[in-house]
N, C-alpha and C. Protein backbone atom coordinates (compact mmCIF):
# COMPACT_ATOMS: atom_id res chain seq x y z
N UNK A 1 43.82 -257.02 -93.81
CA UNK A 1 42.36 -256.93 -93.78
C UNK A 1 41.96 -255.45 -93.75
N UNK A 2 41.08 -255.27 -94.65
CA UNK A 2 40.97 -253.83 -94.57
C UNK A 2 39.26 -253.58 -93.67
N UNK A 3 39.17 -252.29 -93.40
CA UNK A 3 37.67 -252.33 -92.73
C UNK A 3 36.72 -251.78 -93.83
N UNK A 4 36.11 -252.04 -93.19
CA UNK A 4 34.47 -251.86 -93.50
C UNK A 4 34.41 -250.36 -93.82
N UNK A 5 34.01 -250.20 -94.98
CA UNK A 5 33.27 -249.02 -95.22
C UNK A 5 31.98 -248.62 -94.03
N UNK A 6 32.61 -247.42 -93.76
CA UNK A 6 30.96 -246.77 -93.20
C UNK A 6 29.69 -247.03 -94.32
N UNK A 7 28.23 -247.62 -93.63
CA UNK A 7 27.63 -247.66 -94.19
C UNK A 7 26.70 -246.12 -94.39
N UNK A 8 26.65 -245.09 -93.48
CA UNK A 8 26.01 -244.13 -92.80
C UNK A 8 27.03 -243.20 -93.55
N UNK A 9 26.40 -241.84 -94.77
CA UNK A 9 26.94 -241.37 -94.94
C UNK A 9 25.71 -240.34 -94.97
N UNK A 10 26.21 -238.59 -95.56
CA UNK A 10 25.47 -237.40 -95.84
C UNK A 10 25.95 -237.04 -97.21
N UNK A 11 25.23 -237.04 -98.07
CA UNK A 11 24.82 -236.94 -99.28
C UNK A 11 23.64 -236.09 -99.69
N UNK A 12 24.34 -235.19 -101.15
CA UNK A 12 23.80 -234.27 -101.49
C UNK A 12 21.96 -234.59 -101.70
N UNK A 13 21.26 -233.64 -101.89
CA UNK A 13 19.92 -233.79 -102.04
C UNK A 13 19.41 -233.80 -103.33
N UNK A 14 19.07 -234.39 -103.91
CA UNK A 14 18.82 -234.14 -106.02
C UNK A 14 17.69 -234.24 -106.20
N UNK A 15 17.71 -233.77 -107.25
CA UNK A 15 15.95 -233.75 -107.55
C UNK A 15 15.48 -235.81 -107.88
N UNK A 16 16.31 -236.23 -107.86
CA UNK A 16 16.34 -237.76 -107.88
C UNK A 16 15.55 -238.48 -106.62
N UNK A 17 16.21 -237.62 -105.63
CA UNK A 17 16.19 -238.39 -104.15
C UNK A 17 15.42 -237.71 -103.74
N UNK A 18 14.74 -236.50 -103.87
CA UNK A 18 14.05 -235.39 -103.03
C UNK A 18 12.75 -236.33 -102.64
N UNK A 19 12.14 -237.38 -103.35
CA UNK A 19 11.11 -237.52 -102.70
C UNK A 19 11.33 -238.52 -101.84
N UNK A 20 12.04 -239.16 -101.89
CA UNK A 20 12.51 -240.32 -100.92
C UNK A 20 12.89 -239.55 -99.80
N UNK A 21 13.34 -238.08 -99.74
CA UNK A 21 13.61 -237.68 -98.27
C UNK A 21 12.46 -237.22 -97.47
N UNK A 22 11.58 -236.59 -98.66
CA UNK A 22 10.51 -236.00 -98.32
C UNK A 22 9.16 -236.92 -97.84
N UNK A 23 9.85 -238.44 -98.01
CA UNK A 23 8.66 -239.36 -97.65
C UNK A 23 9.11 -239.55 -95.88
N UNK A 24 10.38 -239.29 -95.37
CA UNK A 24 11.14 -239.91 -93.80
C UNK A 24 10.14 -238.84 -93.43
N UNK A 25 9.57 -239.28 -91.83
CA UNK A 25 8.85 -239.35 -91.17
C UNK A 25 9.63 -239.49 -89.71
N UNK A 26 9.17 -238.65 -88.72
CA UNK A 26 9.32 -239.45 -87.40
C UNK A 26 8.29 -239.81 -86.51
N UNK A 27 8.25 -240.87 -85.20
CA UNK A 27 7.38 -241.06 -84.80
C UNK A 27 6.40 -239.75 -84.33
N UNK A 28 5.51 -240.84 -83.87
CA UNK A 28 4.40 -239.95 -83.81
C UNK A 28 4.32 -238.95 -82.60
N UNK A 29 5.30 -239.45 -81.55
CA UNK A 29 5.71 -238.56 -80.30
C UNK A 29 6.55 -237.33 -80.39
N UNK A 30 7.12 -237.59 -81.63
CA UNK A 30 7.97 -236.42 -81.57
C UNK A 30 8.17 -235.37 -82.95
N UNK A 31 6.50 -235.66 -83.20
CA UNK A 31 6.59 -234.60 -84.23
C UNK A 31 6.36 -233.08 -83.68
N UNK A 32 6.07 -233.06 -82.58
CA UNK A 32 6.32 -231.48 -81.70
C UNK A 32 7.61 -231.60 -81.44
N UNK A 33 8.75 -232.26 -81.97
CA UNK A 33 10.29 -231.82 -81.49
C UNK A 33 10.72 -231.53 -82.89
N UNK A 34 10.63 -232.01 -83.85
CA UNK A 34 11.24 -232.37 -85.04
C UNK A 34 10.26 -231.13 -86.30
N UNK A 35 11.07 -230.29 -87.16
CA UNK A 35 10.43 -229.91 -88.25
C UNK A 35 9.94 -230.55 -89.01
N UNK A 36 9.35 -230.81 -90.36
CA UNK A 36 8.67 -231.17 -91.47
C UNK A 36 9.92 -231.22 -92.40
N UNK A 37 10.30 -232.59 -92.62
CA UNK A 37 11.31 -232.04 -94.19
C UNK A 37 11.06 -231.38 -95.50
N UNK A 38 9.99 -231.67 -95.46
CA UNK A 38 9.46 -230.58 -96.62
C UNK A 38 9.23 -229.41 -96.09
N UNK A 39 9.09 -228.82 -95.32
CA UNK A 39 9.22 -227.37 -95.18
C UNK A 39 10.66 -226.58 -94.95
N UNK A 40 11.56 -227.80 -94.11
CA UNK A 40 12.84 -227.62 -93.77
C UNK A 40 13.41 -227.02 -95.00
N UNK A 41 12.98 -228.14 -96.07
CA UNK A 41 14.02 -228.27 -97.90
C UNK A 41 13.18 -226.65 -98.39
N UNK A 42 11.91 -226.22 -98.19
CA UNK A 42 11.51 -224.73 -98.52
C UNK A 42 12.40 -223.79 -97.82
N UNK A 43 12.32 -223.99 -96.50
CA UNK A 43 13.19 -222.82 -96.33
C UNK A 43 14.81 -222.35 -96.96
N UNK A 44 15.53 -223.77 -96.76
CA UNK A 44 17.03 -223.73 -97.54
C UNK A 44 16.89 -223.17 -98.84
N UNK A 45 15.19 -223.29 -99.63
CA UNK A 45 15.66 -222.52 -100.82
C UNK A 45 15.59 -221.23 -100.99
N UNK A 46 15.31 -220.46 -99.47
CA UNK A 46 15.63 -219.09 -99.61
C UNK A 46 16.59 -218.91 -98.75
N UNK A 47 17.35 -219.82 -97.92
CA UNK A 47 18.09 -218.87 -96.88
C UNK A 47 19.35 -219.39 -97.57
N UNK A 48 20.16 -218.68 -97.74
CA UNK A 48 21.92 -218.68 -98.37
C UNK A 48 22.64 -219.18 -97.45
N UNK A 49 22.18 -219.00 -95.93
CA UNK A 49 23.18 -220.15 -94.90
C UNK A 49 22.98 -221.45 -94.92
N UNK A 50 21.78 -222.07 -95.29
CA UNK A 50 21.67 -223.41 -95.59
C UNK A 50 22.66 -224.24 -95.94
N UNK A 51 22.85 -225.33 -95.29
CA UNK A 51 23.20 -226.58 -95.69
C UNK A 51 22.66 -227.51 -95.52
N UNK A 52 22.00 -228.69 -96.08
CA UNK A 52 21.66 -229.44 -95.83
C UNK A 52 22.05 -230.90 -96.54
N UNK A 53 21.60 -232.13 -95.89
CA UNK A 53 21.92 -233.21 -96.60
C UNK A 53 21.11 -234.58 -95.99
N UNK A 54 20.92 -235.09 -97.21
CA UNK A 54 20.16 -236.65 -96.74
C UNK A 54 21.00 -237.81 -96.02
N UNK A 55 20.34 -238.00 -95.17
CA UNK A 55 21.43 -239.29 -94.06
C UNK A 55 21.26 -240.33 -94.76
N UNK A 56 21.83 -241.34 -95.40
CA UNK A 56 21.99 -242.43 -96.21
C UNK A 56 22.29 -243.63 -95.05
N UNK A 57 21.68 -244.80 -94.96
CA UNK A 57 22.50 -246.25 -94.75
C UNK A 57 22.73 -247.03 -96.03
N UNK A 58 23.75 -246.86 -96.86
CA UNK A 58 23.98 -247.57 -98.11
C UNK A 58 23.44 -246.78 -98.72
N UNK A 59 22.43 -247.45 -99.91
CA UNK A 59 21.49 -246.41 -100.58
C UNK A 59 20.70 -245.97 -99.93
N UNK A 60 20.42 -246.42 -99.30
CA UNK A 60 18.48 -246.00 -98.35
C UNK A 60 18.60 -244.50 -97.02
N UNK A 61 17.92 -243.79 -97.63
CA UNK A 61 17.87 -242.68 -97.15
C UNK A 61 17.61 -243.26 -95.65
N UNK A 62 17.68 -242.34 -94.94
CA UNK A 62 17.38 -243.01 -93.40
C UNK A 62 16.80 -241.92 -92.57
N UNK A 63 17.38 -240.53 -92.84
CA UNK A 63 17.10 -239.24 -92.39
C UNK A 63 17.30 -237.87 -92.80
N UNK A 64 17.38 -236.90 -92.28
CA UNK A 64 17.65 -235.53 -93.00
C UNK A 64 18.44 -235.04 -91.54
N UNK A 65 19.43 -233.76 -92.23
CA UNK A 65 19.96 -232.62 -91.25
C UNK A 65 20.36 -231.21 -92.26
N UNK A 66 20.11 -230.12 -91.52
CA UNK A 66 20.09 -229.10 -92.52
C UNK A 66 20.85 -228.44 -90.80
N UNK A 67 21.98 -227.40 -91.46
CA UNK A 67 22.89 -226.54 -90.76
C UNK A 67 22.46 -225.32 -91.37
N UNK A 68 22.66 -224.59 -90.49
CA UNK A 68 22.64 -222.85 -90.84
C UNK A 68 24.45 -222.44 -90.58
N UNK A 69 24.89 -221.92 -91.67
CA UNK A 69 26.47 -221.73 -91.77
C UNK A 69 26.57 -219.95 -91.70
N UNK A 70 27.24 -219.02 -90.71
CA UNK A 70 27.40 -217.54 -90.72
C UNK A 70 29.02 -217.69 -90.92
N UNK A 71 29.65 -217.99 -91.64
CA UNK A 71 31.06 -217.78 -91.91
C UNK A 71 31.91 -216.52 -91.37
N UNK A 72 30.67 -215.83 -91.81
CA UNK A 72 31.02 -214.36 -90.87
C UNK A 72 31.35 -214.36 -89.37
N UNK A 73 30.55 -215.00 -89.12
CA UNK A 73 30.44 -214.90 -87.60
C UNK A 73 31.46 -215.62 -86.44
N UNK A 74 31.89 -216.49 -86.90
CA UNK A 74 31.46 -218.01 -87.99
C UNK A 74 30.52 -218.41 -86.63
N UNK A 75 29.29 -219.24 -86.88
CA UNK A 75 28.35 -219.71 -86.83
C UNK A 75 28.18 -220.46 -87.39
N UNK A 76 28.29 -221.86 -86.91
CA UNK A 76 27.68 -223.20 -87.60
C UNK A 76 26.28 -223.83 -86.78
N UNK A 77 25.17 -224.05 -86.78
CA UNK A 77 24.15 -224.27 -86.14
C UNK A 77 23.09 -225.21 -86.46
N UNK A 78 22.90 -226.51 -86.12
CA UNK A 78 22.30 -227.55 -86.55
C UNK A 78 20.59 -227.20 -86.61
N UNK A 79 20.33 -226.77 -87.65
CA UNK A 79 18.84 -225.99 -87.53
C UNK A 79 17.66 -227.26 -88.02
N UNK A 80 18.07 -228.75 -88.15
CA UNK A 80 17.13 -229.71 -88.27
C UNK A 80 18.09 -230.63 -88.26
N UNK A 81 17.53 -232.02 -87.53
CA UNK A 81 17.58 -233.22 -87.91
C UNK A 81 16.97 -234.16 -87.42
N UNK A 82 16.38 -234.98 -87.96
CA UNK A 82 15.34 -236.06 -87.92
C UNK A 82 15.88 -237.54 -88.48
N UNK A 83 15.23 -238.82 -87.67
CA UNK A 83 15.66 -240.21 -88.04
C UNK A 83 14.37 -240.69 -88.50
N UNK A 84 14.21 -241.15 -89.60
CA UNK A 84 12.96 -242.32 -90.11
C UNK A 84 12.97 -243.11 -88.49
N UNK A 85 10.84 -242.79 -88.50
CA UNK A 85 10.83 -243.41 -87.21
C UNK A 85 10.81 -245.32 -87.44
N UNK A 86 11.35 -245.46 -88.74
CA UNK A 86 11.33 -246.98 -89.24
C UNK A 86 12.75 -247.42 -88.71
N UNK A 87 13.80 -246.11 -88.82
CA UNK A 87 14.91 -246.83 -88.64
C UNK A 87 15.56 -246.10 -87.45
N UNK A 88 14.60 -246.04 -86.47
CA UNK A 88 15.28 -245.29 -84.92
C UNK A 88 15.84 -246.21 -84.42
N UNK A 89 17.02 -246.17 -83.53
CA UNK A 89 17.32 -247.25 -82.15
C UNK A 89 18.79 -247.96 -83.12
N UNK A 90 18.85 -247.70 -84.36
CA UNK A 90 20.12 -248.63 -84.75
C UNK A 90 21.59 -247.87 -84.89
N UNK A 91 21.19 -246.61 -84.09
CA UNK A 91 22.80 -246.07 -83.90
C UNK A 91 23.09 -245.28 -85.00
N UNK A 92 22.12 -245.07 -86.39
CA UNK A 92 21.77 -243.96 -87.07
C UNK A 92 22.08 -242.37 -87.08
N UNK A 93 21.27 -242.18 -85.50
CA UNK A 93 21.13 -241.02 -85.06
C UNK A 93 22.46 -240.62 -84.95
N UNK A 94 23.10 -241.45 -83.73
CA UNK A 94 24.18 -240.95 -83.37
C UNK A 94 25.68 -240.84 -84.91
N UNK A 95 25.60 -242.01 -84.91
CA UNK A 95 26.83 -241.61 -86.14
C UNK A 95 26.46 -240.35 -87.11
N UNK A 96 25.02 -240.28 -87.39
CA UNK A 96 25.10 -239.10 -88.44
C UNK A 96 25.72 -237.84 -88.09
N UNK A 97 25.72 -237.51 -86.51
CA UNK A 97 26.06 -236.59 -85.80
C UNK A 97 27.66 -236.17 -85.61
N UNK A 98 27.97 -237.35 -85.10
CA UNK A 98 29.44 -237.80 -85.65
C UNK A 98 29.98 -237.43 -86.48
N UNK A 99 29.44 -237.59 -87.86
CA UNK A 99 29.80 -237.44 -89.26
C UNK A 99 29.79 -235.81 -89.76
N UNK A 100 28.52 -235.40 -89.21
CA UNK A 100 28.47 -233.93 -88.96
C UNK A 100 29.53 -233.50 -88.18
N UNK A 101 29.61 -233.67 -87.32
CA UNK A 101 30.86 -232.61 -86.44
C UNK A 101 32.10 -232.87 -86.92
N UNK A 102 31.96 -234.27 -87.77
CA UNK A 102 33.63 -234.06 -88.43
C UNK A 102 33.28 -233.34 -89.51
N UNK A 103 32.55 -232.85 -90.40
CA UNK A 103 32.16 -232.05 -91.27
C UNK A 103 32.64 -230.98 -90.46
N UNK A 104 31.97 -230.20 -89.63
CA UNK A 104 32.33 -229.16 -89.31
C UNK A 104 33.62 -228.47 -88.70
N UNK A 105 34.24 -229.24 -87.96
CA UNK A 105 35.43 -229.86 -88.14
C UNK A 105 36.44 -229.23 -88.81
N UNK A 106 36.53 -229.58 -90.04
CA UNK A 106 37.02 -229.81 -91.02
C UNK A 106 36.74 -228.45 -91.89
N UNK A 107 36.06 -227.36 -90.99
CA UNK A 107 35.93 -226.31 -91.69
C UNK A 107 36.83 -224.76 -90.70
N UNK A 108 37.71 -224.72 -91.16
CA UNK A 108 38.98 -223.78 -90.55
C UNK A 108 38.76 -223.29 -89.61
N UNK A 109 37.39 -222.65 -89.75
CA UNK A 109 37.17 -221.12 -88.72
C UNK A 109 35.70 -221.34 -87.86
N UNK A 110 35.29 -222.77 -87.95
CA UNK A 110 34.69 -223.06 -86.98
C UNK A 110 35.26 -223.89 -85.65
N UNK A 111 34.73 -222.89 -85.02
CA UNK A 111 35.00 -222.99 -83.25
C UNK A 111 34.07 -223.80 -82.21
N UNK A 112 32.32 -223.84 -82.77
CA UNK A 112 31.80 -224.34 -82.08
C UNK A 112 30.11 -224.84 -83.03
N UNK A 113 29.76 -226.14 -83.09
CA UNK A 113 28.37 -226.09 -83.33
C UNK A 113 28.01 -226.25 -82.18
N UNK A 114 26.63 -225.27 -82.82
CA UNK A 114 25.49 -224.90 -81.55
C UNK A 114 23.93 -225.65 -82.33
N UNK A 115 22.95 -225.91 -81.29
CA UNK A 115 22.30 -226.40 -81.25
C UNK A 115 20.94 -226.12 -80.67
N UNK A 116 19.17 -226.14 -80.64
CA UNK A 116 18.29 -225.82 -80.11
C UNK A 116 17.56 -227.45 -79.64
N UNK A 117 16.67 -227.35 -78.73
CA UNK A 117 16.39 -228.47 -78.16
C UNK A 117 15.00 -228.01 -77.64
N UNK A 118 13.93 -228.77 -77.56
CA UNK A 118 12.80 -228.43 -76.93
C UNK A 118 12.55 -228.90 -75.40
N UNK A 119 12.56 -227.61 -74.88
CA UNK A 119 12.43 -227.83 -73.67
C UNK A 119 11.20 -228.87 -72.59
N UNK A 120 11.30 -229.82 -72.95
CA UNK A 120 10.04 -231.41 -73.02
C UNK A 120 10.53 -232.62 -72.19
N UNK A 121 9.74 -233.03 -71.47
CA UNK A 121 10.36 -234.56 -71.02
C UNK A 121 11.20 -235.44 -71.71
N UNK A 122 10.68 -235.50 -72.93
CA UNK A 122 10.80 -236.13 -73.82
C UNK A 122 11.78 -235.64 -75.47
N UNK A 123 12.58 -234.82 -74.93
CA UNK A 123 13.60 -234.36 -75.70
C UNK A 123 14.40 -234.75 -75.67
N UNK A 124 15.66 -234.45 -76.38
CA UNK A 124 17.17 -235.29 -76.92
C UNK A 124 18.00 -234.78 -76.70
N UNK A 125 18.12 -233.67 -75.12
CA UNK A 125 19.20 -233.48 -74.49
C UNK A 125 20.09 -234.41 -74.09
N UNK A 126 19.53 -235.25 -73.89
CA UNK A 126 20.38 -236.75 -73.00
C UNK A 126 21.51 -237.39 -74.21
N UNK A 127 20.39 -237.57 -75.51
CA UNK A 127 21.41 -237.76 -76.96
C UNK A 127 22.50 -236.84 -77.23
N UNK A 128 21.99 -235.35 -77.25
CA UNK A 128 23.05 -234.56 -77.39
C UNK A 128 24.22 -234.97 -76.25
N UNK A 129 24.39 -234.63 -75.28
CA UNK A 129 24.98 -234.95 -74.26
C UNK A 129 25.83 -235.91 -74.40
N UNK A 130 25.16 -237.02 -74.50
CA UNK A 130 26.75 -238.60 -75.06
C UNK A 130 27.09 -238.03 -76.37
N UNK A 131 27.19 -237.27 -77.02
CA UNK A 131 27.61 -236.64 -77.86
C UNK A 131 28.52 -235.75 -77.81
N UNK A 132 28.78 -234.97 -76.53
CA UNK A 132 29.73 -234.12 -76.11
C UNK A 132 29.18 -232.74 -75.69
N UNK A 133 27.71 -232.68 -76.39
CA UNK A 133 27.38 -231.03 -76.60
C UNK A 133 26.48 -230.85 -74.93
N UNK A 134 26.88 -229.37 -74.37
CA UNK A 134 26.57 -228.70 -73.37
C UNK A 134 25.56 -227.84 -73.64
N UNK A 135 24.37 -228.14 -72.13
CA UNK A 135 23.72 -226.85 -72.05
C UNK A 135 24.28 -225.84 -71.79
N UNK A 136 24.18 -224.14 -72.78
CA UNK A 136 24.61 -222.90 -72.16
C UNK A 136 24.19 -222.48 -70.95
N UNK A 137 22.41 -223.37 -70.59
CA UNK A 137 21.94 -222.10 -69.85
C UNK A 137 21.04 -221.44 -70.31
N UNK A 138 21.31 -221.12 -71.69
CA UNK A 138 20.32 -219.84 -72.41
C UNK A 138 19.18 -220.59 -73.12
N UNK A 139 18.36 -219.98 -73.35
CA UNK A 139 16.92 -220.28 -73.52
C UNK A 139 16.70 -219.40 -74.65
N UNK A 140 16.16 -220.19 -76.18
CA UNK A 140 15.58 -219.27 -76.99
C UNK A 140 14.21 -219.55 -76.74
N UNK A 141 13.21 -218.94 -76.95
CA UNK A 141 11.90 -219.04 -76.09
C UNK A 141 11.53 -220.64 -75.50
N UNK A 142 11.10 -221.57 -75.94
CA UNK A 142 11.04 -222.66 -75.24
C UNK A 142 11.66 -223.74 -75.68
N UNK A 143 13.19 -223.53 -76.27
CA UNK A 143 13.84 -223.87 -76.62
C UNK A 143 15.37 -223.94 -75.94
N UNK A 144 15.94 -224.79 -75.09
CA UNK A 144 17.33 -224.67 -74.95
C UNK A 144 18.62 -224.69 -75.80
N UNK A 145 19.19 -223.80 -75.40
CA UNK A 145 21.00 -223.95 -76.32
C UNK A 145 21.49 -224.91 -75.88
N UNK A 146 22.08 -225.51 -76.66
CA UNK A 146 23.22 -226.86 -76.50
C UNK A 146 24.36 -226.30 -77.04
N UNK A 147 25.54 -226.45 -76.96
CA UNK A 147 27.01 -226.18 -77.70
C UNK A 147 27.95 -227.05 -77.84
N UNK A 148 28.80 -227.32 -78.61
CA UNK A 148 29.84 -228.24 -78.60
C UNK A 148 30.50 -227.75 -78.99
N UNK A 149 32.18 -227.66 -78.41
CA UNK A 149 33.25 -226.69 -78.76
C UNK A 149 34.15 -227.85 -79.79
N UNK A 150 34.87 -227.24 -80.65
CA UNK A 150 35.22 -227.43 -82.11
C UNK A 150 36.80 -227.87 -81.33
């Protein structure tokens, strides 16, 4: 018996799919935590550390995450990600994350993704956290560091 394909994958962004990403949305509580994917997908087209990719369940887009990569540094840094507030609560979130850190992973000379969080009642420290990733401590203005060692 063989298993199940993952249905939850990260897949490139095309001018095919761009508007289907650019339509995901999150609720309405946490659009002070979460960027704009359309502004997210503007910035990647000027910054050269960009990575980004559409969160898929099967075909159906589900979400977005865009990394900032310093190879130099090395610096890997989760600089967006957002769940369609249609398809929150089904374990989405978490596997995409998953899927990410084995991405990163899987890249020689990374040691650690790092992470920003809004410092709010109602933020996703607690998510990060069953996830593995630690507060530093450090504070980018009202923003906390999270880290997860590689």
């Amino acid at each position: 018996m063989t298993e199940p394909e993952d249905p939850l994958s990260l897949r490139e962004i095309t001018k095919e799919t761009v508007r289907s990403v650019l339509a995901l949305e999150v609720a309405a509580d946490q659009e002070d935590l979460v960027g704009d994917n359309g502004n997210s997908l503007a910035l990647a087209l000027f910054e050269e550390k960009a990575w980004y990719r559409g969160i898929y369940s099967g075909d159906e887009p589900v979400g977005f995450l865009m990394l900032s990569i310093d190879r130099e540094k090395p610096e890997f840094y989760l600089w967006r990600f957002m769940i369609d507030a249609k398809q929150q609560r089904k374990g989405f979130g978490k596997r995409a994350i998953e899927l990410l850190i084995e991405e990163v992973r899987a890249q020689p000379e990374a040691k650690e993704l790092t992470l920003h969080v809004m410092d709010l009642p109602h933020s996703a420290v607690s998510f990060y956290e069953d996830l593995g990733f630690k507060l530093t401590g450090e504070k980018d203005g009202d923003e906390l560091v999270m880290s997860l060692p590689l």
